[in-house]
N, C-alpha and C. Protein backbone atom coordinates (compact mmCIF):
# COMPACT_ATOMS: atom_id res chain seq x y z
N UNK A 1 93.81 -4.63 -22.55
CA UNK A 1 92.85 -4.16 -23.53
C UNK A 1 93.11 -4.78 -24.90
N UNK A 2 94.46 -4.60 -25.34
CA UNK A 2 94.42 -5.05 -26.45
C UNK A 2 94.42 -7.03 -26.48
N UNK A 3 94.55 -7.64 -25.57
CA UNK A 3 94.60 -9.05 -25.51
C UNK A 3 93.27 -9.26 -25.29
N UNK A 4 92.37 -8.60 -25.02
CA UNK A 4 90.48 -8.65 -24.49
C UNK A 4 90.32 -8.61 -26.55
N UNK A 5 90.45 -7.22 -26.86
CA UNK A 5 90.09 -6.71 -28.22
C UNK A 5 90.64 -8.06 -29.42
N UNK A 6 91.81 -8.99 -28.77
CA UNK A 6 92.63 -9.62 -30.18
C UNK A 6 91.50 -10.99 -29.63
N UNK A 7 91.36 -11.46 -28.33
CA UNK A 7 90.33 -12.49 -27.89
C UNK A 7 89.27 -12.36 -28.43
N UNK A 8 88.73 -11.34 -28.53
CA UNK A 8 87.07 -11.24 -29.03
C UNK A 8 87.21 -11.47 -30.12
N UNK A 9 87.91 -10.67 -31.15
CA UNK A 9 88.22 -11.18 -32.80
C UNK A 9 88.29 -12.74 -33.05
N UNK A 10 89.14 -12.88 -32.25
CA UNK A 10 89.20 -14.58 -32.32
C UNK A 10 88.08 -15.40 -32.39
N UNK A 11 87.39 -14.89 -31.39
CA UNK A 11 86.18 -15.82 -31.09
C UNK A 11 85.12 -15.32 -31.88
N UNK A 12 85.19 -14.32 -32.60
CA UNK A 12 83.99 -13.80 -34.01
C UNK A 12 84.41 -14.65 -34.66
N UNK A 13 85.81 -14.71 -35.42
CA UNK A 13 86.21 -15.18 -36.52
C UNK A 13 86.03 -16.65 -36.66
N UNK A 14 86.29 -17.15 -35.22
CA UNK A 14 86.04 -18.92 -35.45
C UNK A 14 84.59 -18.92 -35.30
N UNK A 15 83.51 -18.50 -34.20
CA UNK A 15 82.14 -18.46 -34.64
C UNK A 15 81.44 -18.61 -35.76
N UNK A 16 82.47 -17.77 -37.00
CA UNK A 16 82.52 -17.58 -38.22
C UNK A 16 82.38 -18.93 -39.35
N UNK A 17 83.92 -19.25 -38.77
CA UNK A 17 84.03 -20.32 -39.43
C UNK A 17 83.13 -21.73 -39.51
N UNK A 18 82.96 -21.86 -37.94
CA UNK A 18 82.63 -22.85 -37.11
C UNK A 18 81.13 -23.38 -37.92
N UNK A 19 80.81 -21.88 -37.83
CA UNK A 19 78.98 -21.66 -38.67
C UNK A 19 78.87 -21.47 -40.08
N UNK A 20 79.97 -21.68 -40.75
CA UNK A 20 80.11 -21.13 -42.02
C UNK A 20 79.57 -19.85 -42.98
N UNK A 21 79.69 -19.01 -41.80
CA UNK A 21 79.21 -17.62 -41.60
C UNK A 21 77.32 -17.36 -41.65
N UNK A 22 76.79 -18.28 -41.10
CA UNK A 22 75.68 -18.45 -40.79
C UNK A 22 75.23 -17.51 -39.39
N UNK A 23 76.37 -17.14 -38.45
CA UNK A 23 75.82 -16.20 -37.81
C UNK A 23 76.78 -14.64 -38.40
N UNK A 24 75.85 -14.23 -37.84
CA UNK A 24 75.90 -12.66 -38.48
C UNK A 24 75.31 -11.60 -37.19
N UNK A 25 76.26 -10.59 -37.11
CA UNK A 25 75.62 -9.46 -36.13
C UNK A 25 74.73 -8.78 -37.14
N UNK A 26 73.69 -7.99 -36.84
CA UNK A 26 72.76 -7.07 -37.64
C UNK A 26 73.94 -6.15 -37.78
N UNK A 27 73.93 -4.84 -39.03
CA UNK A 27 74.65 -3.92 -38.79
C UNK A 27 73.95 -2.72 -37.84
N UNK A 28 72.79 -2.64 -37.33
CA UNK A 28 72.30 -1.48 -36.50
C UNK A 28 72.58 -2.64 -35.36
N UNK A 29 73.02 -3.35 -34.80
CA UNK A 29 73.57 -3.93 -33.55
C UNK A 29 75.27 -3.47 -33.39
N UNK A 30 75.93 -3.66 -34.67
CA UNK A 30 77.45 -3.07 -34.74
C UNK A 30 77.38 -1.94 -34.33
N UNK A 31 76.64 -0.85 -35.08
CA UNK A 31 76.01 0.33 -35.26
C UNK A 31 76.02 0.69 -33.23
N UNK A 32 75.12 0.60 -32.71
CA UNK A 32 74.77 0.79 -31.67
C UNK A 32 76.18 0.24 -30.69
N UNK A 33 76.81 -0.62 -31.00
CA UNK A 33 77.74 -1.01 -30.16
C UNK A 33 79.15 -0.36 -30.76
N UNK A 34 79.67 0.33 -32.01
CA UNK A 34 80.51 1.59 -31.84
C UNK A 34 79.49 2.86 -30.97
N UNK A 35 78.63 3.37 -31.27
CA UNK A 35 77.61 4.47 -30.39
C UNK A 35 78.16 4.34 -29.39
N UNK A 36 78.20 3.31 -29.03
CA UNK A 36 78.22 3.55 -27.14
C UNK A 36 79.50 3.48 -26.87
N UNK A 37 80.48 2.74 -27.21
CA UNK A 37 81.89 2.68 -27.06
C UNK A 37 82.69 4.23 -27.42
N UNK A 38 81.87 5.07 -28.59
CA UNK A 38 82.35 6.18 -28.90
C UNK A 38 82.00 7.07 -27.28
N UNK A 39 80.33 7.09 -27.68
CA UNK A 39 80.07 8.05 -26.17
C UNK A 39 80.51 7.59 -24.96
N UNK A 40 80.97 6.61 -24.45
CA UNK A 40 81.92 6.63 -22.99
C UNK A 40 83.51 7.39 -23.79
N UNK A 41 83.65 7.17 -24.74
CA UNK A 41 85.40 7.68 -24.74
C UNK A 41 85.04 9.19 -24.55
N UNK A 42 83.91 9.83 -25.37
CA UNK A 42 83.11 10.80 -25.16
C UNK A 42 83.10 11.49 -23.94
N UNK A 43 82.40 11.05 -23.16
CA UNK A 43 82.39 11.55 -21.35
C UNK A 43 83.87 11.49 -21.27
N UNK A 44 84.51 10.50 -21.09
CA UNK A 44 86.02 10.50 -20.48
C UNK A 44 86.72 11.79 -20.79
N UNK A 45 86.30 12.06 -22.58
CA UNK A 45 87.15 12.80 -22.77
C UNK A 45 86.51 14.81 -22.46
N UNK A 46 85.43 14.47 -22.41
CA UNK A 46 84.31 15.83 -22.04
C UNK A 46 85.11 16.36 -20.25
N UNK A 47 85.33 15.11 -19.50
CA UNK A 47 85.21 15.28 -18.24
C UNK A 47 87.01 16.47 -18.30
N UNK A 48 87.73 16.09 -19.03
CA UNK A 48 89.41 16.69 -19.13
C UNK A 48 89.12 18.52 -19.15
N UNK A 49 89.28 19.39 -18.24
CA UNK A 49 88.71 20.54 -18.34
C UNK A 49 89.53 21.67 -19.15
N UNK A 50 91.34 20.96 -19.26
CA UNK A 50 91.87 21.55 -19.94
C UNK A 50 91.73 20.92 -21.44
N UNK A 51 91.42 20.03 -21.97
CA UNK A 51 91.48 19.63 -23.11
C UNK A 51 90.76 20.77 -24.40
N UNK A 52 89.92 21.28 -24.14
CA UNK A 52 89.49 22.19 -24.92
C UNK A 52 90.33 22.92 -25.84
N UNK A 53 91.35 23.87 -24.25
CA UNK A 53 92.98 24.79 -24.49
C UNK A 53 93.51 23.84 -25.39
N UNK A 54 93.91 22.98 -24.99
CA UNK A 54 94.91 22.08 -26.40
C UNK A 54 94.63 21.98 -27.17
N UNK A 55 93.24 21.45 -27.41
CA UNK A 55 92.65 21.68 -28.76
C UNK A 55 93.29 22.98 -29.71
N UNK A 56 92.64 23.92 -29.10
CA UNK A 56 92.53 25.37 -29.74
C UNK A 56 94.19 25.70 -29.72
N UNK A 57 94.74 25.31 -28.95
CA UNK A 57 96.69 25.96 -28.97
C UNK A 57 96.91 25.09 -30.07
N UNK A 58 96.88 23.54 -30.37
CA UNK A 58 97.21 22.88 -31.53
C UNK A 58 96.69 23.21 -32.90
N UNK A 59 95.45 24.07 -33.00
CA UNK A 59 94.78 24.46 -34.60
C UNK A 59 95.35 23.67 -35.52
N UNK A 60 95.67 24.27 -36.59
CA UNK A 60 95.98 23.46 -37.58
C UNK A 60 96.93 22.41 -37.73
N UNK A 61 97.83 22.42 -36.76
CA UNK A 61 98.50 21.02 -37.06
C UNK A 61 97.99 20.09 -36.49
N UNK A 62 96.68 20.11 -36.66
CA UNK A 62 96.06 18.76 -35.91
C UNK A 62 96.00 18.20 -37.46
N UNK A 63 96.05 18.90 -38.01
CA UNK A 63 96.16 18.08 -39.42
C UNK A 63 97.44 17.68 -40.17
N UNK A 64 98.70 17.87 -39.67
CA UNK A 64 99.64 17.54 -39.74
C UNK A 64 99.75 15.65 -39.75
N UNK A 65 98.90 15.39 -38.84
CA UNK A 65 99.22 13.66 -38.56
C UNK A 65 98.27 13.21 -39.57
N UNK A 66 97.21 13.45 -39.79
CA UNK A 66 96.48 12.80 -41.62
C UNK A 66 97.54 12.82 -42.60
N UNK A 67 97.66 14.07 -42.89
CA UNK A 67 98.86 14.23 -43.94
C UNK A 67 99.61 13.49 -44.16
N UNK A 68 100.61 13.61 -43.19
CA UNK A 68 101.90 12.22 -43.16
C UNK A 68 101.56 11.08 -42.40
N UNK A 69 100.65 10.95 -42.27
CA UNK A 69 99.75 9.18 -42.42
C UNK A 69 99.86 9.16 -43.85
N UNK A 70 98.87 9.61 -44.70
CA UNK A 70 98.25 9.51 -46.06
C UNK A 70 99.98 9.29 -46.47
N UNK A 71 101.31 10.19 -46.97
CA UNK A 71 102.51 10.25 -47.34
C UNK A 71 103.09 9.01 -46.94
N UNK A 72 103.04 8.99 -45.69
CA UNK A 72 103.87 7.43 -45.33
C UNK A 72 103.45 6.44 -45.87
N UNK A 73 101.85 5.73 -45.59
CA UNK A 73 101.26 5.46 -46.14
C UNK A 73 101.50 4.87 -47.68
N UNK A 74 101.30 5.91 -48.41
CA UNK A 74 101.49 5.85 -49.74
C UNK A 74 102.95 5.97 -50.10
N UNK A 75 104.13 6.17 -49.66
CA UNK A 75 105.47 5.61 -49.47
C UNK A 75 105.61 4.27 -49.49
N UNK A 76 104.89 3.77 -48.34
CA UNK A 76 105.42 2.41 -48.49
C UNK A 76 104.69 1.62 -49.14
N UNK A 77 103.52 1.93 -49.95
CA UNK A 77 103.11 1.16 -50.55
C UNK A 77 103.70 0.86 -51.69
N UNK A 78 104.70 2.20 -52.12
CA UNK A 78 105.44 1.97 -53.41
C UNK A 78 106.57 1.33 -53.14
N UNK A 79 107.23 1.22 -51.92
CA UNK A 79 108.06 0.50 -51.57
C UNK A 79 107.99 -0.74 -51.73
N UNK A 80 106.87 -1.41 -51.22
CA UNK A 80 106.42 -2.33 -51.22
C UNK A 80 106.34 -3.24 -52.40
N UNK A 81 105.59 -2.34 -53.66
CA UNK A 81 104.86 -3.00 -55.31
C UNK A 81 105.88 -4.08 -55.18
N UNK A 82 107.03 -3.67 -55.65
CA UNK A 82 108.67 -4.70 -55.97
C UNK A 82 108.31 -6.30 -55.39
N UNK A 83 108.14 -6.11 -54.63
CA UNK A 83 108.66 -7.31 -53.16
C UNK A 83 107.16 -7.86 -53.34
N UNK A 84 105.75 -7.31 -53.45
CA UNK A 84 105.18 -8.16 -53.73
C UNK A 84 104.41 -8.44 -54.74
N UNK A 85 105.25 -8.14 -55.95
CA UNK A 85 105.04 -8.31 -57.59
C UNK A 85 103.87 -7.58 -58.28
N UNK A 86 103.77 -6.35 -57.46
CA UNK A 86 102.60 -5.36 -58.56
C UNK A 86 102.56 -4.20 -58.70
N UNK A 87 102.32 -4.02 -59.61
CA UNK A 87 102.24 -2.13 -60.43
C UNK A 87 102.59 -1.43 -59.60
N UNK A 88 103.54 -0.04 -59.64
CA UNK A 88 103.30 0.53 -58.24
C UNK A 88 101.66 1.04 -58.33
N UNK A 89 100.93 1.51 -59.44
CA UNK A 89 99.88 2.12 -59.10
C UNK A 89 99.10 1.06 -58.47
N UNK A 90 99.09 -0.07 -58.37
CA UNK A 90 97.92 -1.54 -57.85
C UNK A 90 98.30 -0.88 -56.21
N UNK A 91 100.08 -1.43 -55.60
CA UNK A 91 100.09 -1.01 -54.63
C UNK A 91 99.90 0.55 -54.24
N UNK A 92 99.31 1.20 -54.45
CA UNK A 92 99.24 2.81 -54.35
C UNK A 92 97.80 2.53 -53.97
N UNK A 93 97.22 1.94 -54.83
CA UNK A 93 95.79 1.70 -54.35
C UNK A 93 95.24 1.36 -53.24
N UNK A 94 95.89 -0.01 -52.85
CA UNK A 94 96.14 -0.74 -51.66
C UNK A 94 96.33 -0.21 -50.20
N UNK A 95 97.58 0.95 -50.54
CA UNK A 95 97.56 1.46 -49.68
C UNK A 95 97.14 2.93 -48.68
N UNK A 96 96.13 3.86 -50.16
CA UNK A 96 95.21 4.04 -50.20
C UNK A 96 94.01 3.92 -49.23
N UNK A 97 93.73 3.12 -49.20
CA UNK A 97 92.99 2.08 -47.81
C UNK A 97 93.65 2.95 -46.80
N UNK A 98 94.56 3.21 -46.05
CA UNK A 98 94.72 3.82 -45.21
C UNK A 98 93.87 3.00 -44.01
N UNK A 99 93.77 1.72 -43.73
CA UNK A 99 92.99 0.79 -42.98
C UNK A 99 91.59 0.52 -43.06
N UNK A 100 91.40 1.16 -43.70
CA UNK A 100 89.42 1.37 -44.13
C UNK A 100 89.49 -0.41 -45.35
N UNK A 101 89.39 -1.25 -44.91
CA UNK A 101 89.50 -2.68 -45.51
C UNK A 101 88.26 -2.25 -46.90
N UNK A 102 87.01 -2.14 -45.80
CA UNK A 102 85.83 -2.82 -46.49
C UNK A 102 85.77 -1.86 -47.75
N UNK A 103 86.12 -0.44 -47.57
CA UNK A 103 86.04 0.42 -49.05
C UNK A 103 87.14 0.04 -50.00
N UNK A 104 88.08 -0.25 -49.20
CA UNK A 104 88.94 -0.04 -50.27
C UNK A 104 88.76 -1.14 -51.09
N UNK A 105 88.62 -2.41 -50.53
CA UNK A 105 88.33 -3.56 -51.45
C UNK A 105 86.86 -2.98 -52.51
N UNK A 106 86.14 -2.29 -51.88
CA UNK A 106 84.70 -1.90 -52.55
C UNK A 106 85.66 -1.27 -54.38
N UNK A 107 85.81 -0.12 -53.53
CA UNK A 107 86.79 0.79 -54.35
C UNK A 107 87.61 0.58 -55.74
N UNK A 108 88.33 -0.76 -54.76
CA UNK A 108 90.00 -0.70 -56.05
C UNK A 108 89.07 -1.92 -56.78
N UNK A 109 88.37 -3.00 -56.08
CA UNK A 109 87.37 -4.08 -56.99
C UNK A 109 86.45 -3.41 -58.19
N UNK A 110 85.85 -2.12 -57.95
CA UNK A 110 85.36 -1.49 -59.46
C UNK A 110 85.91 -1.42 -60.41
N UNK A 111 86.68 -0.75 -59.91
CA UNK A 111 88.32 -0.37 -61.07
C UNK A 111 89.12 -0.99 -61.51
N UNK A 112 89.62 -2.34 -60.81
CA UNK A 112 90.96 -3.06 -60.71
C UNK A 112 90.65 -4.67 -60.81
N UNK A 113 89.74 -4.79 -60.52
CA UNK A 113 88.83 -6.12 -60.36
C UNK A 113 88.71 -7.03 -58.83
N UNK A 114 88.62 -8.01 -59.09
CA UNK A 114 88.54 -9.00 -57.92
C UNK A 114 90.10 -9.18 -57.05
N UNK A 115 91.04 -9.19 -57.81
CA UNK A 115 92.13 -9.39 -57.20
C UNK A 115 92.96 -8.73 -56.42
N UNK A 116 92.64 -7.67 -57.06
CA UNK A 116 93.17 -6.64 -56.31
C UNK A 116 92.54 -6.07 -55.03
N UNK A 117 91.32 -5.86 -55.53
CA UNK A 117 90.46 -6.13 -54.25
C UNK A 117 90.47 -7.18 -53.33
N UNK A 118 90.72 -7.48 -53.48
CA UNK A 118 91.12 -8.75 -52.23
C UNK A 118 92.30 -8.37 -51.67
N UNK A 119 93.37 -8.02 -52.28
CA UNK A 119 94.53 -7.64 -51.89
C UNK A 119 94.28 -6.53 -50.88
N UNK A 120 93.89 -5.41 -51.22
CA UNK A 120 93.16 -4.53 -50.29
C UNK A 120 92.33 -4.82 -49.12
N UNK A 121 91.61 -5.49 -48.95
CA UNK A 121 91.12 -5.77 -47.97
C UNK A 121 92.13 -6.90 -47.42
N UNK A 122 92.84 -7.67 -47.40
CA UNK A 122 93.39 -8.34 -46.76
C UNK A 122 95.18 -7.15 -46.27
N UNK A 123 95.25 -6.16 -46.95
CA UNK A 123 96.44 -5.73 -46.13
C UNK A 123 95.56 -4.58 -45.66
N UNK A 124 94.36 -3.85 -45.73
CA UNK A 124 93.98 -3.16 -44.70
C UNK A 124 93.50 -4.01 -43.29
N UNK A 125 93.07 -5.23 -43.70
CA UNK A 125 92.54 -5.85 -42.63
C UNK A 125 93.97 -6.31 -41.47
N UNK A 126 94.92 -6.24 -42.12
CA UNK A 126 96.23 -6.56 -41.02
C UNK A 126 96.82 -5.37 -41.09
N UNK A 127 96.80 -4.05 -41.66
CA UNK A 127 96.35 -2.93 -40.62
C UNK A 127 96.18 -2.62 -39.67
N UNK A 128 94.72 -3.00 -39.73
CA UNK A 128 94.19 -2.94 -38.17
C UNK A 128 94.22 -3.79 -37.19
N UNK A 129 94.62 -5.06 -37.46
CA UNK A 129 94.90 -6.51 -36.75
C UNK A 129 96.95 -5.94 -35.91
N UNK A 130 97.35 -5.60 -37.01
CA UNK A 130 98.60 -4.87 -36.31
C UNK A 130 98.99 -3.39 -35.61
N UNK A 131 97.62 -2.68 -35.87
CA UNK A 131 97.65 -1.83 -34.57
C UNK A 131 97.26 -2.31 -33.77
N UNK A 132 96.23 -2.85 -33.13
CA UNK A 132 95.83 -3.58 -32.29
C UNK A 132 97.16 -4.20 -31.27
N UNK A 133 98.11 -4.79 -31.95
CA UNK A 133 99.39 -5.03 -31.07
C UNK A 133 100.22 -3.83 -31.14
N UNK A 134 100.24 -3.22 -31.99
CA UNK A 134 101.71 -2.13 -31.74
C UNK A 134 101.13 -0.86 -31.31
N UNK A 135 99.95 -0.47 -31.60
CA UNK A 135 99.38 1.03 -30.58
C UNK A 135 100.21 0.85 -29.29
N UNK A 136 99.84 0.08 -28.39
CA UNK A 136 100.18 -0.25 -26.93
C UNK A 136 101.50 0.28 -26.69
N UNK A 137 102.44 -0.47 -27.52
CA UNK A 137 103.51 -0.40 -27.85
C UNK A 137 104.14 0.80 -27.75
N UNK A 138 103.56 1.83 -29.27
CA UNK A 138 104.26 2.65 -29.62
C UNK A 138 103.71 4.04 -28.87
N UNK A 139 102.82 3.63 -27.61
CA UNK A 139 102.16 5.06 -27.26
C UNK A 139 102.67 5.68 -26.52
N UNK A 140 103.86 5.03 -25.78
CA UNK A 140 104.97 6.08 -24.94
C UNK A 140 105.64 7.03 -25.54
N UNK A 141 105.78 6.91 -26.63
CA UNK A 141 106.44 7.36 -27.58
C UNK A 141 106.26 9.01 -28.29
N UNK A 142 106.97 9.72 -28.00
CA UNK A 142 106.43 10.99 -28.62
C UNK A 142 105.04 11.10 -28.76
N UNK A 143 104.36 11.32 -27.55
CA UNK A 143 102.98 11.98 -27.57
C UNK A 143 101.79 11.39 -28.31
N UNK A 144 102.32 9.82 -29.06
CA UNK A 144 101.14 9.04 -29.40
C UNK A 144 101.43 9.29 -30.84
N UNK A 145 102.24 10.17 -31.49
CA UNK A 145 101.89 10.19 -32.54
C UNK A 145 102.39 9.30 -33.53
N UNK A 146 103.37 8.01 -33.82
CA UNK A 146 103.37 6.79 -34.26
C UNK A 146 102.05 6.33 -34.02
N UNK A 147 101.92 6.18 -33.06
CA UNK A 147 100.22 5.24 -32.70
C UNK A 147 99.25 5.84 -33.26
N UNK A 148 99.50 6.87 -33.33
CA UNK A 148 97.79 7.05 -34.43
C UNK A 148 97.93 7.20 -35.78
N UNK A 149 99.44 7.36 -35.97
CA UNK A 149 99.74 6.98 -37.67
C UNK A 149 99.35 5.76 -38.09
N UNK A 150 99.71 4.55 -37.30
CA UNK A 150 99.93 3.49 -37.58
C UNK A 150 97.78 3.21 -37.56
N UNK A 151 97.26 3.49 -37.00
CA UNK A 151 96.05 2.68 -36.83
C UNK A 151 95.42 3.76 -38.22
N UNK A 152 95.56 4.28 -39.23
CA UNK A 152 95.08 5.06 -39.72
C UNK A 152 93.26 4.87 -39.98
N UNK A 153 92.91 5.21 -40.69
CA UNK A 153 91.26 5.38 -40.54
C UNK A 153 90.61 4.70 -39.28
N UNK A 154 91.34 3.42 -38.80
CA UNK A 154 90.46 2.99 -37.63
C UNK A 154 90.84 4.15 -36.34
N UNK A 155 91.67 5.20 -36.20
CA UNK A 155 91.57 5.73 -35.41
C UNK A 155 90.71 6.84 -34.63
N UNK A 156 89.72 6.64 -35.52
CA UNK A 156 88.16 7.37 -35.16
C UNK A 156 86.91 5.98 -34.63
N UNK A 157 87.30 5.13 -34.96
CA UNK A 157 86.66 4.06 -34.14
C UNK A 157 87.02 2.70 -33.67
N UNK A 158 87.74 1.76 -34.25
CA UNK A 158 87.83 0.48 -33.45
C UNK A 158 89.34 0.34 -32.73
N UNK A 159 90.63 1.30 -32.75
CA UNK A 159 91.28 1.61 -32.56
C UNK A 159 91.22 2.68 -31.69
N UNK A 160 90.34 3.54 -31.31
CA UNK A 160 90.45 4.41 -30.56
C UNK A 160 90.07 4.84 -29.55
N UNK A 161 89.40 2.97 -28.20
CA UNK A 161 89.54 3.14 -27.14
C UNK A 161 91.58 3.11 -26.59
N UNK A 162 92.35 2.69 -27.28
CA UNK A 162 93.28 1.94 -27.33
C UNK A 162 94.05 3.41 -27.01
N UNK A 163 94.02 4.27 -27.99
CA UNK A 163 94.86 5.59 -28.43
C UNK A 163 93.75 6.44 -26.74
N UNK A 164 92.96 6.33 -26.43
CA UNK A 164 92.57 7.29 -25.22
C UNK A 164 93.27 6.55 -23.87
N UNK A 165 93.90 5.45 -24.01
CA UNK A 165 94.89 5.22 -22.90
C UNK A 165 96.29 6.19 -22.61
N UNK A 166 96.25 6.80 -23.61
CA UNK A 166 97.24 7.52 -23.29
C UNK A 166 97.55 8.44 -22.51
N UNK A 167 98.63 9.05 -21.37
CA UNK A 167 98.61 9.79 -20.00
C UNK A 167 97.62 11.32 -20.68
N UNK A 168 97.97 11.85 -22.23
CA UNK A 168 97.70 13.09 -22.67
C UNK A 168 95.76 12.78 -22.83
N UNK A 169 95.03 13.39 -22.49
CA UNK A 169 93.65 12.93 -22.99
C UNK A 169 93.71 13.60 -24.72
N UNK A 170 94.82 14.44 -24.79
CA UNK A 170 94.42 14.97 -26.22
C UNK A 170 95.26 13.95 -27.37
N UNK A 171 95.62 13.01 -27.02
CA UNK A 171 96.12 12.28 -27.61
C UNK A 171 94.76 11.36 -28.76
N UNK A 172 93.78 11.03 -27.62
CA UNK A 172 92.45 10.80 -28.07
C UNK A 172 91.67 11.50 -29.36
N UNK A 173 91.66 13.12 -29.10
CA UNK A 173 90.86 13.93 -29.64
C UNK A 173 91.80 13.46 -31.07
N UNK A 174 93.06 13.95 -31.10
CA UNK A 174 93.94 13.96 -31.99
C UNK A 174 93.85 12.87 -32.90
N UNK A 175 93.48 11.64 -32.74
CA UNK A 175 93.42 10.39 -32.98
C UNK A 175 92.15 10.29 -33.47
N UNK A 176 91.11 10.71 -32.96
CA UNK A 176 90.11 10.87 -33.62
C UNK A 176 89.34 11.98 -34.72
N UNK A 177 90.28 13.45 -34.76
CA UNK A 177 90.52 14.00 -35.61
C UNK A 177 91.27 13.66 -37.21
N UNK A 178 91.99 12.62 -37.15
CA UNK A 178 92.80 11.88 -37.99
C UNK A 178 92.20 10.87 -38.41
N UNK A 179 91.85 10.19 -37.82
CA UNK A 179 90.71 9.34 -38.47
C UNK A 179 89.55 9.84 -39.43
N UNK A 180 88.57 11.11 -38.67
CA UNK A 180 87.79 11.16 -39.37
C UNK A 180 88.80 11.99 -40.80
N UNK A 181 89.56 12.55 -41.17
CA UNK A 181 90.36 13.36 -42.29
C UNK A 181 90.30 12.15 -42.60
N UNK A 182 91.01 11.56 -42.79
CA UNK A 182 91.39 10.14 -43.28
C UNK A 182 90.13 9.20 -43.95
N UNK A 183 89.07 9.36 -43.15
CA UNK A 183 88.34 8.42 -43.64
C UNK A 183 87.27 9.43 -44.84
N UNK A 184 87.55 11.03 -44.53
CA UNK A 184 87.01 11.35 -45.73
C UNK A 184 87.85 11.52 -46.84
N UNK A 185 88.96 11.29 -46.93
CA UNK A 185 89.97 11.06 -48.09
C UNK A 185 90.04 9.90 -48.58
N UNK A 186 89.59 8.81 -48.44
CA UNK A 186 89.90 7.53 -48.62
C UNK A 186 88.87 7.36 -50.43
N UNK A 187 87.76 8.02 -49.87
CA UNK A 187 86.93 7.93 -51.51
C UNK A 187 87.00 7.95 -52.48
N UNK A 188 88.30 9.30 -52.24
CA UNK A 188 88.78 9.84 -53.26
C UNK A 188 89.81 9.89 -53.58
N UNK A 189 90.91 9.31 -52.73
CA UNK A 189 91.85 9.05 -53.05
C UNK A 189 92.15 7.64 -53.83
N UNK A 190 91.53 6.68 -53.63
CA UNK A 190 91.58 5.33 -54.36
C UNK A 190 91.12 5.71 -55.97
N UNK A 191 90.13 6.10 -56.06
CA UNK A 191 89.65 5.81 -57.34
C UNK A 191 90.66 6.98 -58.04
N UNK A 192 91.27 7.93 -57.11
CA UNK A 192 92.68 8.58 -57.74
C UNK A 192 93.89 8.10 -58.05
N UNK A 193 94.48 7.46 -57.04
CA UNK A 193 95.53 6.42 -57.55
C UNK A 193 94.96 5.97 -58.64
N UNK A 194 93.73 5.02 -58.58
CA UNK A 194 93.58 4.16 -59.96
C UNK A 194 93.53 4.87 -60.94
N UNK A 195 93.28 6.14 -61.27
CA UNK A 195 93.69 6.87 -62.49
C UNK A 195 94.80 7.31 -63.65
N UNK A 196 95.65 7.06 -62.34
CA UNK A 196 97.29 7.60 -62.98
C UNK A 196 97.61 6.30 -64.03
């Protein structure tokens, strides 16, 4: 799956190049092709008769894994500023993004300008280019939950046929619960960092 998912990228990206971005998917063609990829994970995960129970026995710490996504997250982004020569608040921003590329560059580029924005979208975009290899990886692992830290906001969509491989089907739900937290924090958390 993930060598199909890193192949197809490949072959967008040089298409890309090849055409000097002269071809283009419509976005109601993208649009329609997450739809359907969501609704089969959908059935798969509808068909699990206990999954419901887990749901409801896990309650609130299903929000436990946003949280310390967002913390880690924003840990290492301050870790990071040093090593690659900027503000901690620039990297705070950056990492912010929480994998959501296209806002955050939207985002920290209002506020911060062009450069930084770029910066943002190029370390959310290897984000998600490096879950893509290490989900697989890290999903044996305590119940998935590295793996859906690591894919943060994409784990409600381009990351999260990847996270429903897992033996638990609630590993899925979980993964896609985190995502969507995540991707409604992301709005407001950037143009927050950029405040301080």
């Amino acid at each position: 799956m993930t060598a199909l998912l890193l192949a197809t990228l490949a072959v967008g990206m040089f298409a890309g190049w090849l055409t000097h971005g002269a071809v283009r998917m419509p976005p109601s063609a993208e649009t329609a092709l997450f739809a359907v990829m969501l609704f089969g994970i959908g059935v798969q995960l509808g068909r699990d008769p206990a999954l419901w129970r887990r749901i409801r026995h896990a309650g609130w710490r299903m929000l436990l894994f946003p949280v310390t996504t967002v913390a880690g997250s924003l840990t290492g982004a301050a870790a990071a500023a040093p090593l690659i020569g900027q503000p901690v608040r620039d990297a705070l921003a950056v990492g912010a993004g929480l994998g959501w590329y296209s806002l955050a560059a939207v985002l920290t580029g209002q506020s911060a300008g062009a450069g930084l924005a770029a910066l943002a979208f190029l370390a959310n975009v290897l984000r998600e280019m490096l879950s893509f290899t290490f989900i697989p990886l890290l999903l044996p692992y305590r119940h998935g939950a590295m793996a859906i830290a690591i894919g943060g906001c994409t784990t409600m969509d381009t990351t999260l046929p990847l996270l429903h491989r897992a033996r638990r089907a609630d590993v899925a739900v979980y993964a896609f619960v985190h995502g969507v937290v995540l991707s409604l924090l992301v709005p407001f958390l950037i143009p927050l960092v950029l405040r301080l």
